[in-house]
PDB file of N, CA and C in Angstrom:
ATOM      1  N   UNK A   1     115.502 110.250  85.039  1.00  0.00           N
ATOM      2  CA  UNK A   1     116.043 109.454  86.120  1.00  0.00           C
ATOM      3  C   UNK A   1     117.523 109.197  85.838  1.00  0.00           C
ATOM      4  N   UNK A   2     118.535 109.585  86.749  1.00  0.00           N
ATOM      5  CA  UNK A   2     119.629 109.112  86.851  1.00  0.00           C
ATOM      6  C   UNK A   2     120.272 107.783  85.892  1.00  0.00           C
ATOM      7  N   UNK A   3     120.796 107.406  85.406  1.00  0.00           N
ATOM      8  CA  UNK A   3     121.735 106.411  85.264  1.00  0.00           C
ATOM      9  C   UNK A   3     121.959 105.572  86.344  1.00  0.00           C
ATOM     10  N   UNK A   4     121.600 104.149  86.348  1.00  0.00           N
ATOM     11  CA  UNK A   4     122.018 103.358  87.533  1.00  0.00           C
ATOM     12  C   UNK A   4     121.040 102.846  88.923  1.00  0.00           C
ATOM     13  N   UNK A   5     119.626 104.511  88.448  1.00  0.00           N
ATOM     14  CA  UNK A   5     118.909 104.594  89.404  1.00  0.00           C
ATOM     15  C   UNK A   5     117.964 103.150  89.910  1.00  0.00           C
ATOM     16  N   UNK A   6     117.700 102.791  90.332  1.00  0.00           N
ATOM     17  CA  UNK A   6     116.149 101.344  90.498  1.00  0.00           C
ATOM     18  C   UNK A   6     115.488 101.771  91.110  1.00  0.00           C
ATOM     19  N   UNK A   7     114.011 101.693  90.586  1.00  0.00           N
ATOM     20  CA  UNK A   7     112.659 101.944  91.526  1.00  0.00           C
ATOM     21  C   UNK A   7     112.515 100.393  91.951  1.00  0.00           C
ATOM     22  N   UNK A   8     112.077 100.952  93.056  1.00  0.00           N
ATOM     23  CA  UNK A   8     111.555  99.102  94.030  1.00  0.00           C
ATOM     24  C   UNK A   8     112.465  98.781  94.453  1.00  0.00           C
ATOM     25  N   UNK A   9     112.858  97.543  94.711  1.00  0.00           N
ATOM     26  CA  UNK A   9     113.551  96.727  95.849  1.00  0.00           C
ATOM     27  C   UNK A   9     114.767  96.303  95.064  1.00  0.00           C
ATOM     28  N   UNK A  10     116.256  95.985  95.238  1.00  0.00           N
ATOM     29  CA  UNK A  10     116.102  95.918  96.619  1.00  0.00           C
ATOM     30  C   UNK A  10     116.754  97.572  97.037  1.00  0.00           C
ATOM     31  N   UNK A  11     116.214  98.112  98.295  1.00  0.00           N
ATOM     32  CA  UNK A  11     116.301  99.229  98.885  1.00  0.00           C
ATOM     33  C   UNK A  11     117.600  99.786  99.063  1.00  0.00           C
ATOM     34  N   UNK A  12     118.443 100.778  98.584  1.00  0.00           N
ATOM     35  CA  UNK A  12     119.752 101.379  98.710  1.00  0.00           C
ATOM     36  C   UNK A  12     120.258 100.563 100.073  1.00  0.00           C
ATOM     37  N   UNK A  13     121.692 100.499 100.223  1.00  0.00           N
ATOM     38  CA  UNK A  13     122.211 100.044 101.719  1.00  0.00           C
ATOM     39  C   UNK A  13     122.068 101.055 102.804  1.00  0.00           C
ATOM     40  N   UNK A  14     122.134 101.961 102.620  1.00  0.00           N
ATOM     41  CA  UNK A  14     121.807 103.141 103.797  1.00  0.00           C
ATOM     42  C   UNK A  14     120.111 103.350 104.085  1.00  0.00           C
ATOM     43  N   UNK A  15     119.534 103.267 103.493  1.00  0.00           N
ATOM     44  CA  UNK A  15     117.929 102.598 103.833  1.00  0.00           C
ATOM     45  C   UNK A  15     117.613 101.857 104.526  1.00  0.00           C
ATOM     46  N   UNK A  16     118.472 100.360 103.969  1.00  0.00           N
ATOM     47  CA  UNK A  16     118.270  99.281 104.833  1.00  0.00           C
ATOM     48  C   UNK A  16     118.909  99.149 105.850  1.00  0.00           C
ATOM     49  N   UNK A  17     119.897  99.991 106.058  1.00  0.00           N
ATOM     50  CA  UNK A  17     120.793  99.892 107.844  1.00  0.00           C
ATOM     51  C   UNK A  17     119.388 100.569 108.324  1.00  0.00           C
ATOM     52  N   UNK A  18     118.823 101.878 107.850  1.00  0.00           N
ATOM     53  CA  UNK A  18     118.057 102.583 108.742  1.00  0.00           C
ATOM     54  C   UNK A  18     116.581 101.762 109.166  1.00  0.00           C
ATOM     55  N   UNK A  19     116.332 100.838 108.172  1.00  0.00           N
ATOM     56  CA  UNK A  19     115.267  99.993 108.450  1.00  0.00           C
ATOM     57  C   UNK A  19     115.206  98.909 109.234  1.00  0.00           C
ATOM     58  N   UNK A  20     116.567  98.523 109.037  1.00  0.00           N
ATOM     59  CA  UNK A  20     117.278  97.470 110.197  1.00  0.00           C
ATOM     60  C   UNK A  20     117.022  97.799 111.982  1.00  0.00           C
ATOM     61  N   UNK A  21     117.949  99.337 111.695  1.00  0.00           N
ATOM     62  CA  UNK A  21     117.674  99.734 113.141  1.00  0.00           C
ATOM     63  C   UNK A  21     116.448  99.749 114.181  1.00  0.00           C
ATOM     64  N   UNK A  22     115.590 100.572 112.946  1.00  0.00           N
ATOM     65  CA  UNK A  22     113.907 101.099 112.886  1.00  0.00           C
ATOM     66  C   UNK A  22     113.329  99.654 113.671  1.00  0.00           C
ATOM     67  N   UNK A  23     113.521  98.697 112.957  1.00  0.00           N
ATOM     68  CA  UNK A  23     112.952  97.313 113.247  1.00  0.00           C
ATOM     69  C   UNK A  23     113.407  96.708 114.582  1.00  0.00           C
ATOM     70  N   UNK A  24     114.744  96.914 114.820  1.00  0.00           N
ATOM     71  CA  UNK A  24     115.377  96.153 116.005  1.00  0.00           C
ATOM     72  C   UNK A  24     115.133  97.209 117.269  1.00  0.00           C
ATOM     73  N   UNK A  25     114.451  98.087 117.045  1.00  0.00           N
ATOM     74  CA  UNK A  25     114.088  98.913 118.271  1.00  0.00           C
ATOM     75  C   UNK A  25     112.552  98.732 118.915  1.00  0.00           C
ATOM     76  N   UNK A  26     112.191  97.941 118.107  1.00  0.00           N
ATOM     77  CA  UNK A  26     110.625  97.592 118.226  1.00  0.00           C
ATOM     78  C   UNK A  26     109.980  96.509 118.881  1.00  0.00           C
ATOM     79  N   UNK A  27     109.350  96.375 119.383  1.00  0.00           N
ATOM     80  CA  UNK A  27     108.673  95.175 119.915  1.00  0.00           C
ATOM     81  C   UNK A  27     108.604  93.968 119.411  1.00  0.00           C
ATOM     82  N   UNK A  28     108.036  92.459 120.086  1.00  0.00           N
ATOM     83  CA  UNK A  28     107.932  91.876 118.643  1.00  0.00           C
ATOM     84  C   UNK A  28     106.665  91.932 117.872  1.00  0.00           C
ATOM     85  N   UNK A  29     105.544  92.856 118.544  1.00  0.00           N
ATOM     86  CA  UNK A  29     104.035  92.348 117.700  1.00  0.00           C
ATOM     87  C   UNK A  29     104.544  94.166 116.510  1.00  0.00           C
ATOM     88  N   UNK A  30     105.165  95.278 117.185  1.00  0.00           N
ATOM     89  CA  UNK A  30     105.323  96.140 116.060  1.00  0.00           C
ATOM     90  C   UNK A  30     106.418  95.628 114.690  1.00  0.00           C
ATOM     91  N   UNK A  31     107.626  94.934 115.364  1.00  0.00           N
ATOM     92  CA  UNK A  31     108.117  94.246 114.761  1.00  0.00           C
ATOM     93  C   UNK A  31     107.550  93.789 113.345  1.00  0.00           C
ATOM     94  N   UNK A  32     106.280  92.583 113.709  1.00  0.00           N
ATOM     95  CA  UNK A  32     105.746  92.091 112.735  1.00  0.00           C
ATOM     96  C   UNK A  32     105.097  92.897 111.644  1.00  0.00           C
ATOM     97  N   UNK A  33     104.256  93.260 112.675  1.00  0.00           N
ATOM     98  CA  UNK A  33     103.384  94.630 111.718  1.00  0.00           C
ATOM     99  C   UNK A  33     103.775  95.429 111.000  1.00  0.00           C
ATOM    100  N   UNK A  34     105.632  96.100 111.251  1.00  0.00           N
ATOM    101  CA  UNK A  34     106.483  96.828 110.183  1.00  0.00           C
ATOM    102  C   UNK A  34     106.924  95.792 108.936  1.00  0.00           C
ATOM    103  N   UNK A  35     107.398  94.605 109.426  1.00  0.00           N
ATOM    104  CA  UNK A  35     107.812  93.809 108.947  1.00  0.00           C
ATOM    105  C   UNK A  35     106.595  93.702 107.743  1.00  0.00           C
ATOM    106  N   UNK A  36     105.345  93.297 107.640  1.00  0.00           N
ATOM    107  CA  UNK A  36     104.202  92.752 106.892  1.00  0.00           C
ATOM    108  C   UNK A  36     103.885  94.712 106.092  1.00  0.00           C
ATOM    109  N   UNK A  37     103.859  95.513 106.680  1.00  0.00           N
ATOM    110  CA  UNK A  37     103.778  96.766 106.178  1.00  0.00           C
ATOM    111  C   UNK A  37     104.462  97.039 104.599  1.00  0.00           C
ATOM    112  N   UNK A  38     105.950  96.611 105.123  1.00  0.00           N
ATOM    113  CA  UNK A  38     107.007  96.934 104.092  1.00  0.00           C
ATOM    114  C   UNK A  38     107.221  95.939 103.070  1.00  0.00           C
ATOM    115  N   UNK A  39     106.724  94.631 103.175  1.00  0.00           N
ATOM    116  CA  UNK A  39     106.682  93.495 102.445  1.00  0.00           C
ATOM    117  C   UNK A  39     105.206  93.381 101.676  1.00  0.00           C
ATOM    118  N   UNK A  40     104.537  94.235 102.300  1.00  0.00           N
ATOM    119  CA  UNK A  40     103.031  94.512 101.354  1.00  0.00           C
ATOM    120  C   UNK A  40     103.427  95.470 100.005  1.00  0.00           C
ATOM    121  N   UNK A  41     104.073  96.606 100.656  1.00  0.00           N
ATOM    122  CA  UNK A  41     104.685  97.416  99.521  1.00  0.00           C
ATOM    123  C   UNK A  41     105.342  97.132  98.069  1.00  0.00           C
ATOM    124  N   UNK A  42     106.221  96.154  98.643  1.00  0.00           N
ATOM    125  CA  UNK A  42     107.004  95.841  97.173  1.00  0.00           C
ATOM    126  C   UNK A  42     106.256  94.458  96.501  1.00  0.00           C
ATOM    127  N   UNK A  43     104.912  93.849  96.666  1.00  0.00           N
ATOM    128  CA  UNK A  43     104.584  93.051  95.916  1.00  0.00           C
ATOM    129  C   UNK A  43     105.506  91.733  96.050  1.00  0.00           C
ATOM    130  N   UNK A  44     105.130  91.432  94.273  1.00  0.00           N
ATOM    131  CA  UNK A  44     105.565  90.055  94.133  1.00  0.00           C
ATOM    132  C   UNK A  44     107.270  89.913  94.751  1.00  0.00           C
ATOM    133  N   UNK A  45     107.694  89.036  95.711  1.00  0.00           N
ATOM    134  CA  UNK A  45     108.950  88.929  96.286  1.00  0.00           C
ATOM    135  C   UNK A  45     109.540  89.789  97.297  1.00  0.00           C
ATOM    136  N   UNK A  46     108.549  90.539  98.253  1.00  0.00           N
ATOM    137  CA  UNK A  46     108.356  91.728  98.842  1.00  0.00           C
ATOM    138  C   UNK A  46     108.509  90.970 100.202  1.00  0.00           C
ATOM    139  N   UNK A  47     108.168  89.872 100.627  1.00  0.00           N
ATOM    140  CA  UNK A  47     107.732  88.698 101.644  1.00  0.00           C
ATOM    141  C   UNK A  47     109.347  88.319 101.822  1.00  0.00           C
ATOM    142  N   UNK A  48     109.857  87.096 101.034  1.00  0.00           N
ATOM    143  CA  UNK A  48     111.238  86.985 101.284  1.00  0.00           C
ATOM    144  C   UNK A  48     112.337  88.171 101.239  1.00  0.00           C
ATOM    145  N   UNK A  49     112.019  89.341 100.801  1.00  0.00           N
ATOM    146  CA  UNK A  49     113.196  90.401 100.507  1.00  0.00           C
ATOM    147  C   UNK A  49     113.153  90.869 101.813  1.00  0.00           C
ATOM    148  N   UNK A  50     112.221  91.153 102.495  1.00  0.00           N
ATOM    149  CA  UNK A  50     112.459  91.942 103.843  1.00  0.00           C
ATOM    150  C   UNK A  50     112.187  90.778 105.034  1.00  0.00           C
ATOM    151  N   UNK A  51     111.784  89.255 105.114  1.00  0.00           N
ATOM    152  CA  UNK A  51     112.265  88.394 106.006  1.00  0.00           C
ATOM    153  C   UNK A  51     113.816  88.741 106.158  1.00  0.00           C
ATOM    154  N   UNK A  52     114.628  88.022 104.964  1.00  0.00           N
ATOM    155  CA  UNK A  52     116.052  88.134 104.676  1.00  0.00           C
ATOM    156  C   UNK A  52     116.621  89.360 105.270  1.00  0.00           C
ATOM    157  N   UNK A  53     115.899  90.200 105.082  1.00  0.00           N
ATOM    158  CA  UNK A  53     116.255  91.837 105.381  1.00  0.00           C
ATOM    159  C   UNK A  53     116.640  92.107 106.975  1.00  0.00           C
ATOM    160  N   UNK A  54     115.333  91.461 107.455  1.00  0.00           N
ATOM    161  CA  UNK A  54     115.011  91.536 108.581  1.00  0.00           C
ATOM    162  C   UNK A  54     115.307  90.249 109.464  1.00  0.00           C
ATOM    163  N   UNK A  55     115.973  89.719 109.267  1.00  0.00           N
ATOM    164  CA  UNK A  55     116.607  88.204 109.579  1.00  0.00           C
ATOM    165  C   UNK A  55     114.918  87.367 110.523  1.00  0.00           C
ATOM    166  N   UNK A  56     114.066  87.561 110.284  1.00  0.00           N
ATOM    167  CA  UNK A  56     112.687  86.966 110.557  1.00  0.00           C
ATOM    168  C   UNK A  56     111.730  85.838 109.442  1.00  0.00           C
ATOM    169  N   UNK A  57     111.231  85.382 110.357  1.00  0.00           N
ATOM    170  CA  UNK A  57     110.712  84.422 109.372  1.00  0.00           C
ATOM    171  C   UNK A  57     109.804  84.618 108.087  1.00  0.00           C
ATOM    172  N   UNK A  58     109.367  84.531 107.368  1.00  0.00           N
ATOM    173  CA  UNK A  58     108.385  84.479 106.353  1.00  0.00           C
ATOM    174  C   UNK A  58     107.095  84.121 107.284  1.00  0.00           C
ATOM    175  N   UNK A  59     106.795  83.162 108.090  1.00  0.00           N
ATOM    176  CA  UNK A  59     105.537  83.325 109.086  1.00  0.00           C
ATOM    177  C   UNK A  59     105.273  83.967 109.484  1.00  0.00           C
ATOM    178  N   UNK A  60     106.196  85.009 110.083  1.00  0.00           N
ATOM    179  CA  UNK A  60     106.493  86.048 110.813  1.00  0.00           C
ATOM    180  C   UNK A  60     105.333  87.059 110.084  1.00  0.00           C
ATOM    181  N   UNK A  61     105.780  87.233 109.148  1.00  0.00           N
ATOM    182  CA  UNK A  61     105.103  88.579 107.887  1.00  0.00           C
ATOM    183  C   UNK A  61     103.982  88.002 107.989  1.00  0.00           C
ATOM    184  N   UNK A  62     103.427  86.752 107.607  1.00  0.00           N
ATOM    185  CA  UNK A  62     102.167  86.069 107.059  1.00  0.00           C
ATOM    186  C   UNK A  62     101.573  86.928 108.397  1.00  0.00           C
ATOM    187  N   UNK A  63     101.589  86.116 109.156  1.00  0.00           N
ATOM    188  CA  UNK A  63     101.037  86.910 110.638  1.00  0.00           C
ATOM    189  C   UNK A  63     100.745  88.467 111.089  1.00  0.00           C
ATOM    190  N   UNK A  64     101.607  89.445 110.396  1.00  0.00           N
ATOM    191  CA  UNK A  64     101.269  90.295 110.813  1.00  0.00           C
ATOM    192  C   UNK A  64     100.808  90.722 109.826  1.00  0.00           C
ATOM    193  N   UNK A  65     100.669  90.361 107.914  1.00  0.00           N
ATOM    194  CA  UNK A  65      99.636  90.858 107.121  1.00  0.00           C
ATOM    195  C   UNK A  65      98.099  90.416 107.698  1.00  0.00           C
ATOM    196  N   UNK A  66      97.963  89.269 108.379  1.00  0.00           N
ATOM    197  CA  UNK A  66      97.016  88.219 109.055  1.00  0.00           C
ATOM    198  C   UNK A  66      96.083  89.691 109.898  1.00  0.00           C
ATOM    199  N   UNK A  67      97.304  90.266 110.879  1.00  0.00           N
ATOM    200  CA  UNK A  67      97.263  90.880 111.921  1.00  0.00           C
ATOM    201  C   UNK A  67      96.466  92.559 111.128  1.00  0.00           C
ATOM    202  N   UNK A  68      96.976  92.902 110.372  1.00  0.00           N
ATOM    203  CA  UNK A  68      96.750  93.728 109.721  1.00  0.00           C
ATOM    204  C   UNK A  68      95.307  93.982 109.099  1.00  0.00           C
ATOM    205  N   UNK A  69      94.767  92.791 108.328  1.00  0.00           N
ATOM    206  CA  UNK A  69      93.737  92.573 107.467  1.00  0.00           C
ATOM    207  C   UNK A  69      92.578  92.275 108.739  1.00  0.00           C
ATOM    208  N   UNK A  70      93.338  91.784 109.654  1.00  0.00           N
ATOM    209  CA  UNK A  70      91.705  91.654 111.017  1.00  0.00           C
ATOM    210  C   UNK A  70      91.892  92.902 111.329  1.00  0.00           C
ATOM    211  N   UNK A  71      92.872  93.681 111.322  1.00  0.00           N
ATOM    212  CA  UNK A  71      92.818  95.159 112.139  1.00  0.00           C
ATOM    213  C   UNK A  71      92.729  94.257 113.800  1.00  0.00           C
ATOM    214  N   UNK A  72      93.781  93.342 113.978  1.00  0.00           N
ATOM    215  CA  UNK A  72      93.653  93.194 115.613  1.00  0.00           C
ATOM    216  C   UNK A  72      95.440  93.979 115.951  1.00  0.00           C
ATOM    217  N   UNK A  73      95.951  94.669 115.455  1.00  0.00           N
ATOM    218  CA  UNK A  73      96.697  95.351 115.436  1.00  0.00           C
ATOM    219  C   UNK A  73      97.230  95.776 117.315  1.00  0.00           C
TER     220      UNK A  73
END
């Protein structure tokens, strides 16, 4: 591995513009559901890194992991 490289969060800046975009083109119930998707991924601190990310609430995520785990998707 490279010098400098990091596995996990937080995500290169050209990632996160593209995830930014990805997100702000979306609805708000896909919204959530990307939102809770990508914050499942990175674990412990995975929840506030992509609220912040995603200028959305931390309820926000709860809800659509919520949304996720009923499969009312």
């Amino acid at each position: 591995m490279p010098k400098g490289v990091k596995i996990g969060f937080p995500f290169r800046p050209d990632i996160e513009e593209d995830m930014k975009l990805f997100y702000n083109s979306l609805n708000e119930k896909d919204q959530r559901h990307y939102a809770a998707l990508e914050a499942k991924k990175l674990c412990h601190g995975g929840i506030t890194y992509i609220a912040e990310l995603f200028n959305c609430a931390r309820p926000t995520i709860y809800e659509g992991l919520d949304d996720i785990k009923k499969k009312t998707c």
